[in-house]
PDB file of N, CA and C in Angstrom:
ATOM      1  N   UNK A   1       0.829  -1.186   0.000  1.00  0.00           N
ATOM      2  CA  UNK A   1       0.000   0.000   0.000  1.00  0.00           C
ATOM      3  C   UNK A   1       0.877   1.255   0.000  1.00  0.00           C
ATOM      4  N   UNK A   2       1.745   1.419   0.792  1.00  0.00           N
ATOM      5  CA  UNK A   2       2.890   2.476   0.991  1.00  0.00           C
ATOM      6  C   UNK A   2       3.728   2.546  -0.545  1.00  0.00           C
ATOM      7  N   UNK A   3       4.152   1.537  -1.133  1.00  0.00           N
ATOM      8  CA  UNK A   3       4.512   1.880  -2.408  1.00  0.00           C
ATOM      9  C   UNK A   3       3.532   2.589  -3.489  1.00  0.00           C
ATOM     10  N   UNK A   4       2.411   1.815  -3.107  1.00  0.00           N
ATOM     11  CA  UNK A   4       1.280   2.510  -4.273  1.00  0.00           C
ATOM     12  C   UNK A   4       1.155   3.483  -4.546  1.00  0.00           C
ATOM     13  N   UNK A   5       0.997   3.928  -3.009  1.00  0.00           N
ATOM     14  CA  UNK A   5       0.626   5.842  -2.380  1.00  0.00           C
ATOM     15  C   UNK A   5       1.648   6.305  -2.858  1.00  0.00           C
ATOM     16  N   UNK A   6       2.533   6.060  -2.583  1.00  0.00           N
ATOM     17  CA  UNK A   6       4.320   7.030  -2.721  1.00  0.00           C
ATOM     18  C   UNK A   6       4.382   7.564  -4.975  1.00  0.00           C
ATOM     19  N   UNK A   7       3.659   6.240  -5.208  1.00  0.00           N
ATOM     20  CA  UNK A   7       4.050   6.304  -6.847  1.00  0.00           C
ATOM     21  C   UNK A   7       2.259   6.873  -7.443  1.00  0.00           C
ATOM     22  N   UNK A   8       1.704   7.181  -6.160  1.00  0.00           N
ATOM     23  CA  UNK A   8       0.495   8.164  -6.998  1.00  0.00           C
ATOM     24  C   UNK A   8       0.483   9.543  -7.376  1.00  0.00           C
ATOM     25  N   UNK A   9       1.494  10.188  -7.309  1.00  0.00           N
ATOM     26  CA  UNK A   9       1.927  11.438  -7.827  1.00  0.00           C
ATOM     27  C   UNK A   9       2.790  11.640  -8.946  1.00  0.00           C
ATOM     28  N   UNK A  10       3.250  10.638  -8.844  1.00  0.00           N
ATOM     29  CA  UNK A  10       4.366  10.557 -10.545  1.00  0.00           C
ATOM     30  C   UNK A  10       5.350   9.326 -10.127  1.00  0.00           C
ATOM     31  N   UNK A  11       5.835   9.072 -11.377  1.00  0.00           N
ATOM     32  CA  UNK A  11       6.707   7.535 -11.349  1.00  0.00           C
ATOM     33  C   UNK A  11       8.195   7.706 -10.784  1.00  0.00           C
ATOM     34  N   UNK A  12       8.763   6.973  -9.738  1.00  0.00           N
ATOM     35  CA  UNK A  12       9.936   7.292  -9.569  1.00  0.00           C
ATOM     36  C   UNK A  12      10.746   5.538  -9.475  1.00  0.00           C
ATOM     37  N   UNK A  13      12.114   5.742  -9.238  1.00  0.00           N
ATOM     38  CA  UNK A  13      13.006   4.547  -9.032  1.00  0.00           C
ATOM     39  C   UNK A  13      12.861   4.021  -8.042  1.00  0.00           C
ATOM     40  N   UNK A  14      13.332   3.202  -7.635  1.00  0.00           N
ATOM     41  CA  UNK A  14      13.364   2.285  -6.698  1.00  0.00           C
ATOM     42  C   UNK A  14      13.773   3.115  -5.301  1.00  0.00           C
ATOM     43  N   UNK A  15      15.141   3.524  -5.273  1.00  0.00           N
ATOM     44  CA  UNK A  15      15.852   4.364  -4.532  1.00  0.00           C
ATOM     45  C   UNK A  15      14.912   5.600  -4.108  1.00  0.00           C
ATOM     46  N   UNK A  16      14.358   6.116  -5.163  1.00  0.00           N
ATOM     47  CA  UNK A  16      13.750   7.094  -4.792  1.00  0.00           C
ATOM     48  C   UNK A  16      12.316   6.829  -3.700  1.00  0.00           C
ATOM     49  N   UNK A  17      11.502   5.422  -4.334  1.00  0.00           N
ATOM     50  CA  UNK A  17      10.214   5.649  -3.610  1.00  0.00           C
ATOM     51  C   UNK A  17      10.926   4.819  -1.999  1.00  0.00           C
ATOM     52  N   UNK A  18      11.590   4.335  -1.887  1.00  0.00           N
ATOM     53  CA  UNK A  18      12.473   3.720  -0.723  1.00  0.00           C
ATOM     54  C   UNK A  18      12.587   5.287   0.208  1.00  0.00           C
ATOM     55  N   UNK A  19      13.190   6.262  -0.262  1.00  0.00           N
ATOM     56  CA  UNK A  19      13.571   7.218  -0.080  1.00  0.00           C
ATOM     57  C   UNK A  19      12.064   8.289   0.429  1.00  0.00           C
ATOM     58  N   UNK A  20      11.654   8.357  -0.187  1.00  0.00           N
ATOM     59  CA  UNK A  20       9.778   9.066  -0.248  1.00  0.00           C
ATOM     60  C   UNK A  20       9.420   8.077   1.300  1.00  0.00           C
ATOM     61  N   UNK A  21       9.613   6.977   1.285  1.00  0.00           N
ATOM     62  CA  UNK A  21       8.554   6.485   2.383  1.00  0.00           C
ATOM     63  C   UNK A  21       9.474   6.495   3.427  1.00  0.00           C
ATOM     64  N   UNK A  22      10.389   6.758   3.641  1.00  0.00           N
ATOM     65  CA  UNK A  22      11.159   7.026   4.703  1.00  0.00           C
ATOM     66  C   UNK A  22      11.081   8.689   5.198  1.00  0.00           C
ATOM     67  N   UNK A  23      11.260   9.670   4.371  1.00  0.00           N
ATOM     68  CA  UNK A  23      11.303  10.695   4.951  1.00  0.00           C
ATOM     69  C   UNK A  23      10.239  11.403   5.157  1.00  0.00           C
ATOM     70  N   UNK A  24       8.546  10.381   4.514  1.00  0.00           N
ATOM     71  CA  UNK A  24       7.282  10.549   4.938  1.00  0.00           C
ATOM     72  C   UNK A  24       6.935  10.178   6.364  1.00  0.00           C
ATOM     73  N   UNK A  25       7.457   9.205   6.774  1.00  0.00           N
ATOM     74  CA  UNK A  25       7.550   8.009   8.023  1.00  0.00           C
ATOM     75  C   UNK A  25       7.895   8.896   9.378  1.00  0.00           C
ATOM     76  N   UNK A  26       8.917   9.913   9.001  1.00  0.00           N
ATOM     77  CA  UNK A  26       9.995  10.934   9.363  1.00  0.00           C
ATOM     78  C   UNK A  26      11.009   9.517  10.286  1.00  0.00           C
ATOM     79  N   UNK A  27      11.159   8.643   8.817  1.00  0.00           N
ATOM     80  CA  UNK A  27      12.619   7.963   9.628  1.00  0.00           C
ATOM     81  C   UNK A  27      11.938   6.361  10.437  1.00  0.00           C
ATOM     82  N   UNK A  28      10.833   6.617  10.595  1.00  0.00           N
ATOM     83  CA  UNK A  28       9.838   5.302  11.247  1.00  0.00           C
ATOM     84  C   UNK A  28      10.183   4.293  10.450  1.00  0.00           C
ATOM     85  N   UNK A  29       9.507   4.018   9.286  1.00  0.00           N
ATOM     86  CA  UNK A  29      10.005   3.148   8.409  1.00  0.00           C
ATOM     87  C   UNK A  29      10.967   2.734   7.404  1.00  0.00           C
ATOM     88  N   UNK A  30      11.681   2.348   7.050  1.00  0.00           N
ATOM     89  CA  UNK A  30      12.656   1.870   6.521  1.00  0.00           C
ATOM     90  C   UNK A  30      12.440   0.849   5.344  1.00  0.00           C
ATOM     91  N   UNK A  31      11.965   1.140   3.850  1.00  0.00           N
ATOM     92  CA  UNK A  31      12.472   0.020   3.625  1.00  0.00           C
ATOM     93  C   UNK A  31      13.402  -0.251   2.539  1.00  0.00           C
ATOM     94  N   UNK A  32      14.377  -1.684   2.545  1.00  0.00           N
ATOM     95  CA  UNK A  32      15.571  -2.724   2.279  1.00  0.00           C
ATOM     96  C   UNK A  32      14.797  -2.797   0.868  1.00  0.00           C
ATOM     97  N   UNK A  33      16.184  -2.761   0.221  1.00  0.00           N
ATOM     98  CA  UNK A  33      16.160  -3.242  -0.965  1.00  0.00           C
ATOM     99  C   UNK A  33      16.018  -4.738  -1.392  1.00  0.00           C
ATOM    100  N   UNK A  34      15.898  -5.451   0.055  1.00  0.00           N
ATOM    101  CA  UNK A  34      15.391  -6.676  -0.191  1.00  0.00           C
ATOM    102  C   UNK A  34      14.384  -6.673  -0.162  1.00  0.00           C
ATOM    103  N   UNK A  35      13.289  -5.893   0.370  1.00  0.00           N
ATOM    104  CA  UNK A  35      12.126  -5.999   0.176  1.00  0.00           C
ATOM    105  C   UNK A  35      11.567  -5.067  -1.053  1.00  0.00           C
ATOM    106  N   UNK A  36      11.482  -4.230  -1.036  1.00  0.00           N
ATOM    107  CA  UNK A  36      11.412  -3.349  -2.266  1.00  0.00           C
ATOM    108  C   UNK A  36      11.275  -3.911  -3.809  1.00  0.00           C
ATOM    109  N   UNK A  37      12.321  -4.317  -3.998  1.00  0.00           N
ATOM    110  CA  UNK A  37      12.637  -4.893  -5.472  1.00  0.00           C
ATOM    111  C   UNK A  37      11.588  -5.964  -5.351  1.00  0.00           C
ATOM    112  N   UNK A  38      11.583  -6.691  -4.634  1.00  0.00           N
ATOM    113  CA  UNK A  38      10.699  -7.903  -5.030  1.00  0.00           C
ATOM    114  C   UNK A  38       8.759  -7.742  -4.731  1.00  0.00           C
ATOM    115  N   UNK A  39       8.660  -6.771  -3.834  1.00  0.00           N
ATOM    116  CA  UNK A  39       7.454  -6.076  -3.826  1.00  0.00           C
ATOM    117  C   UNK A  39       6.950  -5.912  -5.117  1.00  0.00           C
ATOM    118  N   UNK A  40       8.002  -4.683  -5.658  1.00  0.00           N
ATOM    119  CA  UNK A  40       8.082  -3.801  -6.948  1.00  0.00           C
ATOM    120  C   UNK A  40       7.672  -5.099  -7.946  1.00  0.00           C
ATOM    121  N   UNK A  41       7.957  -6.322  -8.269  1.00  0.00           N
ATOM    122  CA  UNK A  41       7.715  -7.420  -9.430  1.00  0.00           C
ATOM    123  C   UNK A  41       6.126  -7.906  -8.859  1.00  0.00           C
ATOM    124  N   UNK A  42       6.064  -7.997  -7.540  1.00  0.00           N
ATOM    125  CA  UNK A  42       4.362  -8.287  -7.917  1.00  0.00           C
ATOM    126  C   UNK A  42       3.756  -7.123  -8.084  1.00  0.00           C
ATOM    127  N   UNK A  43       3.916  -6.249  -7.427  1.00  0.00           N
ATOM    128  CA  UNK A  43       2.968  -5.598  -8.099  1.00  0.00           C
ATOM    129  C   UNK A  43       3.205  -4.709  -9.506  1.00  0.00           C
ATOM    130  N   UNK A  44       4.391  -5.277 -10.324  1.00  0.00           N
ATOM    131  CA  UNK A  44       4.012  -5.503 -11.964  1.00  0.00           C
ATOM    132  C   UNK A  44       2.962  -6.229 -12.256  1.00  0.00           C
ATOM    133  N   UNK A  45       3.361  -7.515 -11.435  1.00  0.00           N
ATOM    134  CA  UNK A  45       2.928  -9.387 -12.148  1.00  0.00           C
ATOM    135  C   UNK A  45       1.149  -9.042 -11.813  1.00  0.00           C
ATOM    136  N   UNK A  46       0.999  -8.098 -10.830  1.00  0.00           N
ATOM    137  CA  UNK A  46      -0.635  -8.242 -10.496  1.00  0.00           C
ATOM    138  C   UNK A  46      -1.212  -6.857 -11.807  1.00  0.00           C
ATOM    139  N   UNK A  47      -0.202  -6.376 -12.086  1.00  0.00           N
ATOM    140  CA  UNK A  47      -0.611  -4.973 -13.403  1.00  0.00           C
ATOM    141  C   UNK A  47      -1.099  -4.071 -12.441  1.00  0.00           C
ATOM    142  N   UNK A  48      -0.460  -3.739 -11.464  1.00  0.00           N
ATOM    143  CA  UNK A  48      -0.871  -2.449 -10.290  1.00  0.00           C
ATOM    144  C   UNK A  48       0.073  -1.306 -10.359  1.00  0.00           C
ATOM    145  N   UNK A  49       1.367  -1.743 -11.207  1.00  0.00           N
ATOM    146  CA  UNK A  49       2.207  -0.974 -11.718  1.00  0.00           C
ATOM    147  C   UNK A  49       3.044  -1.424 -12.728  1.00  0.00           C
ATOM    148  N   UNK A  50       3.263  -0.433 -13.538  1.00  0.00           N
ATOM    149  CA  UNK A  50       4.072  -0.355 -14.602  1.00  0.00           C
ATOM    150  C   UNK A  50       5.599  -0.040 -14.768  1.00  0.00           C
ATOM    151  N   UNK A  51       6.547  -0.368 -15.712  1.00  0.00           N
ATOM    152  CA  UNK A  51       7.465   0.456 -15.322  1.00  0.00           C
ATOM    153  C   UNK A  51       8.529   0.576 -16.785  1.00  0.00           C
ATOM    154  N   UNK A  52       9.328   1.411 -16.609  1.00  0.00           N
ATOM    155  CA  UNK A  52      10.336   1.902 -17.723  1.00  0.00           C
ATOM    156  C   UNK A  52      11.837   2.330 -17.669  1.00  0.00           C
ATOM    157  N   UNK A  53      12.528   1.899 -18.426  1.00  0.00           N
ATOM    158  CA  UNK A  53      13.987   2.248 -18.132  1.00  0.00           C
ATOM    159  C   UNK A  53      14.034   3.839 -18.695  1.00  0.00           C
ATOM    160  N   UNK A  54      15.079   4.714 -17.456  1.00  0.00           N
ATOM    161  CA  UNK A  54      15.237   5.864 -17.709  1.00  0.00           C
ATOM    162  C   UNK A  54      15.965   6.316 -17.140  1.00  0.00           C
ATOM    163  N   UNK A  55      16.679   7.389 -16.834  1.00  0.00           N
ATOM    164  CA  UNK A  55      17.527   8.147 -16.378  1.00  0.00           C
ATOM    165  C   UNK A  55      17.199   8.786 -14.776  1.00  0.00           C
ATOM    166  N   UNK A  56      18.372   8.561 -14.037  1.00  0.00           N
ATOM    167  CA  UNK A  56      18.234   9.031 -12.692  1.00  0.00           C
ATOM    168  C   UNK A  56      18.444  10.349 -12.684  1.00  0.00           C
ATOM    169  N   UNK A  57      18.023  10.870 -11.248  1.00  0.00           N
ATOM    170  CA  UNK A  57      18.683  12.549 -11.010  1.00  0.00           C
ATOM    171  C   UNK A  57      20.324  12.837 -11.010  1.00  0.00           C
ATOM    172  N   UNK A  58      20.936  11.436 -11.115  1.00  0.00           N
ATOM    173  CA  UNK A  58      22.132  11.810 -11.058  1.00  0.00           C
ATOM    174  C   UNK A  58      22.818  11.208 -12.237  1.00  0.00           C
ATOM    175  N   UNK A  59      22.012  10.759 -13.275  1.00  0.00           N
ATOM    176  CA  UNK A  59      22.576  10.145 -14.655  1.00  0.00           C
ATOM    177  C   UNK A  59      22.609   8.832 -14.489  1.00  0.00           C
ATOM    178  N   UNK A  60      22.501   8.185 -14.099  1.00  0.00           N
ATOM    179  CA  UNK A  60      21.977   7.117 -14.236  1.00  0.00           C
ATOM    180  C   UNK A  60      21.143   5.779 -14.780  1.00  0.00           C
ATOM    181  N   UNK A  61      20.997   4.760 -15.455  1.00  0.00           N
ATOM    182  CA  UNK A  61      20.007   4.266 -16.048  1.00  0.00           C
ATOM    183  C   UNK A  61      19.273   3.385 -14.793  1.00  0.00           C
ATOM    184  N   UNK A  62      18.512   3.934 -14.561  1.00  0.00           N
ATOM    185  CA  UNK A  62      17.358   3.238 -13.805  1.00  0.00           C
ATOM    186  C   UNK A  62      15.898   2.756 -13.885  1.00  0.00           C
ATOM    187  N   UNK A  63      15.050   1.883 -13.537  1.00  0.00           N
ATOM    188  CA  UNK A  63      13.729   1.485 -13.533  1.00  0.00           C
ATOM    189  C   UNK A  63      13.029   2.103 -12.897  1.00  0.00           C
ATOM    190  N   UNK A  64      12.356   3.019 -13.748  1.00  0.00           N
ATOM    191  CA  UNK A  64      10.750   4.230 -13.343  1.00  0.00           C
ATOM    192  C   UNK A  64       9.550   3.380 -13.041  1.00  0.00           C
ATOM    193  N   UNK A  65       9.151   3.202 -11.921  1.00  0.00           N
ATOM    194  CA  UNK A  65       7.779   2.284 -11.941  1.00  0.00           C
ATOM    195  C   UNK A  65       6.888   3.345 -11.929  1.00  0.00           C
ATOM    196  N   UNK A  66       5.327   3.189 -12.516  1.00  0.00           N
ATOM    197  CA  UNK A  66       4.556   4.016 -12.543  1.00  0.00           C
ATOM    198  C   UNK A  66       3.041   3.262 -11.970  1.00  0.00           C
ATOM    199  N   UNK A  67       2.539   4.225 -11.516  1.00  0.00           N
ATOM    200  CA  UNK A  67       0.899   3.890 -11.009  1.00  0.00           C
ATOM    201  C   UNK A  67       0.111   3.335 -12.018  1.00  0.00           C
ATOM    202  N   UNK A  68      -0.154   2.351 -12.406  1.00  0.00           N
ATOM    203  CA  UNK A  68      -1.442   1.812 -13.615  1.00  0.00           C
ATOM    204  C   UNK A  68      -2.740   2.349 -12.759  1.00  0.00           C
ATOM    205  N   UNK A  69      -3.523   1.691 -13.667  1.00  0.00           N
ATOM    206  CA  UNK A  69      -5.251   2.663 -13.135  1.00  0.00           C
ATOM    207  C   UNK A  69      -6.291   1.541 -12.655  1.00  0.00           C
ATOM    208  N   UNK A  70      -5.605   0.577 -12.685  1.00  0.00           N
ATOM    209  CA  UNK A  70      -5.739  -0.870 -11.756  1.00  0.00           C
ATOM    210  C   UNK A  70      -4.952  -0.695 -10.162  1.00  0.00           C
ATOM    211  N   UNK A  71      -3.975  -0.424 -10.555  1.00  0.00           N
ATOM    212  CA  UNK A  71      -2.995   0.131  -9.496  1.00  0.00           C
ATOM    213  C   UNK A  71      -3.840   1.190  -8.333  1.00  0.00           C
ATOM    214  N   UNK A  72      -4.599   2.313  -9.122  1.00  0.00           N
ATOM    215  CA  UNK A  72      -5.030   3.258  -8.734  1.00  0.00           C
ATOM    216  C   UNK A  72      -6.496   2.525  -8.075  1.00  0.00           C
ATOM    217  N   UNK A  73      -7.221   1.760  -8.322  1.00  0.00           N
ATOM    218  CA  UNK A  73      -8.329   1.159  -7.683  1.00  0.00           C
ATOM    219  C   UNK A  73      -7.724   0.256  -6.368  1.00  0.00           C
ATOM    220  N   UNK A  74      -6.809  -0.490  -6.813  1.00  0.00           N
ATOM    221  CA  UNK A  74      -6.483  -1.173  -5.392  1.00  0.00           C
ATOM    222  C   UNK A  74      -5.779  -0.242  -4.293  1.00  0.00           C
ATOM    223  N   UNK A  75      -5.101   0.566  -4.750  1.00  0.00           N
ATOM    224  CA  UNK A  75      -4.937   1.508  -3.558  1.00  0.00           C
ATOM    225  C   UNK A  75      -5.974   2.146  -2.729  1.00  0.00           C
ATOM    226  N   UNK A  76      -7.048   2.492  -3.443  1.00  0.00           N
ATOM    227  CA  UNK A  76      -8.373   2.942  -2.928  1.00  0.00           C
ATOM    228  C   UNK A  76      -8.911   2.081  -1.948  1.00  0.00           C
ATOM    229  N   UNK A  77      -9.127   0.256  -2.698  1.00  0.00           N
ATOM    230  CA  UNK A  77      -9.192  -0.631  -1.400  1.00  0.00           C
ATOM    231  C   UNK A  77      -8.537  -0.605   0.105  1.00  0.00           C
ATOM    232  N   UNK A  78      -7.075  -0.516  -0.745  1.00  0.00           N
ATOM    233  CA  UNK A  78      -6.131  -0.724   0.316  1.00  0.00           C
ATOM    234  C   UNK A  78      -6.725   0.062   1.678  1.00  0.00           C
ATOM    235  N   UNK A  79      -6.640   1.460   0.652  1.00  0.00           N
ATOM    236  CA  UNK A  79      -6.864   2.786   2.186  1.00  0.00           C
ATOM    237  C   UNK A  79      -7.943   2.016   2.789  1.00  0.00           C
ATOM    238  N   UNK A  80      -8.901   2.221   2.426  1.00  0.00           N
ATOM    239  CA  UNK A  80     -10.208   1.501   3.039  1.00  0.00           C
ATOM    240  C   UNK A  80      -9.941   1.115   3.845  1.00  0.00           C
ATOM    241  N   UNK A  81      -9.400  -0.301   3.478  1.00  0.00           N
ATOM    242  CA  UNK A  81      -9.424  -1.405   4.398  1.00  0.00           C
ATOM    243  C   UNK A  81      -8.734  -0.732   5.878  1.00  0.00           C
ATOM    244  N   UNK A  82      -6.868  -0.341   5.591  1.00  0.00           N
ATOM    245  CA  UNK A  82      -6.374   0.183   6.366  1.00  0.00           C
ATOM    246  C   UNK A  82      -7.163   0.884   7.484  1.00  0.00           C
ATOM    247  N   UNK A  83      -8.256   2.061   6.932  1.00  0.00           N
ATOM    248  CA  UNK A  83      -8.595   2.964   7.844  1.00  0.00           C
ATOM    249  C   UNK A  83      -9.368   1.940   8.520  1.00  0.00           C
ATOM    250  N   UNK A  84     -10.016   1.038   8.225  1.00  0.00           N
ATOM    251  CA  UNK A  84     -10.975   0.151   9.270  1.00  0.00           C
ATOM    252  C   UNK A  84     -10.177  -0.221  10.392  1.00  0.00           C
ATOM    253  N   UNK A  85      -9.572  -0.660  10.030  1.00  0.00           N
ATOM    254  CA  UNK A  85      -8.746  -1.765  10.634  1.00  0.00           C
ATOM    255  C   UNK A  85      -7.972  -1.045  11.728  1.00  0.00           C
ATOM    256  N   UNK A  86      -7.135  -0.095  11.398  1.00  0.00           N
ATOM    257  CA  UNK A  86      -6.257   1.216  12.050  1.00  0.00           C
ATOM    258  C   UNK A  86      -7.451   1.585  13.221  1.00  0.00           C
ATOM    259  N   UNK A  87      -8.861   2.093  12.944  1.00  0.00           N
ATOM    260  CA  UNK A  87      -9.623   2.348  13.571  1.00  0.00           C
ATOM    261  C   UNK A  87     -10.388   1.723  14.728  1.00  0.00           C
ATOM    262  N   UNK A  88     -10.079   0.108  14.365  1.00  0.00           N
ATOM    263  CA  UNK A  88     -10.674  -0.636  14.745  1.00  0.00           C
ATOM    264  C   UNK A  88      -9.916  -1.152  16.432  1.00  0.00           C
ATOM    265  N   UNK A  89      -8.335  -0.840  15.681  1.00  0.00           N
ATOM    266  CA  UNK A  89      -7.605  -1.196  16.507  1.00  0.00           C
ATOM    267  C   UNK A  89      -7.128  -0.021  17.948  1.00  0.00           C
ATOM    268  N   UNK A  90      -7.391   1.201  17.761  1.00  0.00           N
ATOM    269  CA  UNK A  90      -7.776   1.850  18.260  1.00  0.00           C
ATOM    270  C   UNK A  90      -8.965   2.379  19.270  1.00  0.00           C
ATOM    271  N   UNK A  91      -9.496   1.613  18.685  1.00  0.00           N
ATOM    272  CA  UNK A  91     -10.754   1.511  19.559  1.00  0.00           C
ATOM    273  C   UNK A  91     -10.696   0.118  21.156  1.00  0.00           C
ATOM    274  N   UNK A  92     -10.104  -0.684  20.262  1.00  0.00           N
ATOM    275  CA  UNK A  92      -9.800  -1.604  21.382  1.00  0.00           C
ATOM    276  C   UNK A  92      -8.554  -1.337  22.379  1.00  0.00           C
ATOM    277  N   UNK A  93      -7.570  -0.616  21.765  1.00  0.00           N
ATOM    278  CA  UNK A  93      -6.680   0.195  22.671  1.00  0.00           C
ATOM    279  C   UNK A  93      -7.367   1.409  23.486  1.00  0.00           C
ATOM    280  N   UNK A  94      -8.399   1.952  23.441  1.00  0.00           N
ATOM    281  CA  UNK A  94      -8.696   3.136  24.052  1.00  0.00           C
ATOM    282  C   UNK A  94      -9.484   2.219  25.252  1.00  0.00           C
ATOM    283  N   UNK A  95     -10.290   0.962  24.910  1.00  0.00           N
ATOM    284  CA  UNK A  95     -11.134   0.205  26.153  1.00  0.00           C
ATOM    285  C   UNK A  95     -10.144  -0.459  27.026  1.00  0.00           C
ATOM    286  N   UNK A  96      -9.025  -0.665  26.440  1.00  0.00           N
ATOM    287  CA  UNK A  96      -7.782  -1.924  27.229  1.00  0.00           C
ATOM    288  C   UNK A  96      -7.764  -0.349  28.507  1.00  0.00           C
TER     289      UNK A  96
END
């Protein structure tokens, strides 16, 4: 879900959306290029994102993944669900 969100404003690299959800997090989350990269192939393989070879900010040839409009509906789920759930769990922390 955090990748989805990060690549709904425009398409970036790997490094970069790694980078976006960390300094959104302010530093909370972290994520490894072990996880990342292989995230990044399903959600090609599911067509939730797209992607293209192109040039980094620093010259570079790198892989641009982009938001598909399949992509853009399951993120919508995603939130959903999240806010239930986030909410839900909150609620049982406020009775504990």
């Amino acid at each position: 879900m955090l990748i989805l969100r990060v690549l709904r404003l425009r398409p970036m690299h790997g490094w970069a959306i790694s980078r976006r959800i960390q300094q959104v997090s302010k530093e909370v989350i972290l994520v490894q290029q072990g996880s990342l990269y292989p995230s990044l192939h399903r959600l090609a393989r599911k067509g939730w994102v797209s992607s293209e070879w192109g040039v980094s900010e620093n010259n570079r040839r790198a892989k641009f993944y982009r938001l598909t409009r399949a992509g853009r509906r399951q993120l919508q789920a995603e939130t959903e669900t999240w806010m239930r759930l986030s909410e839900a769990v909150a609620r049982v922390l406020e009775e504990a």
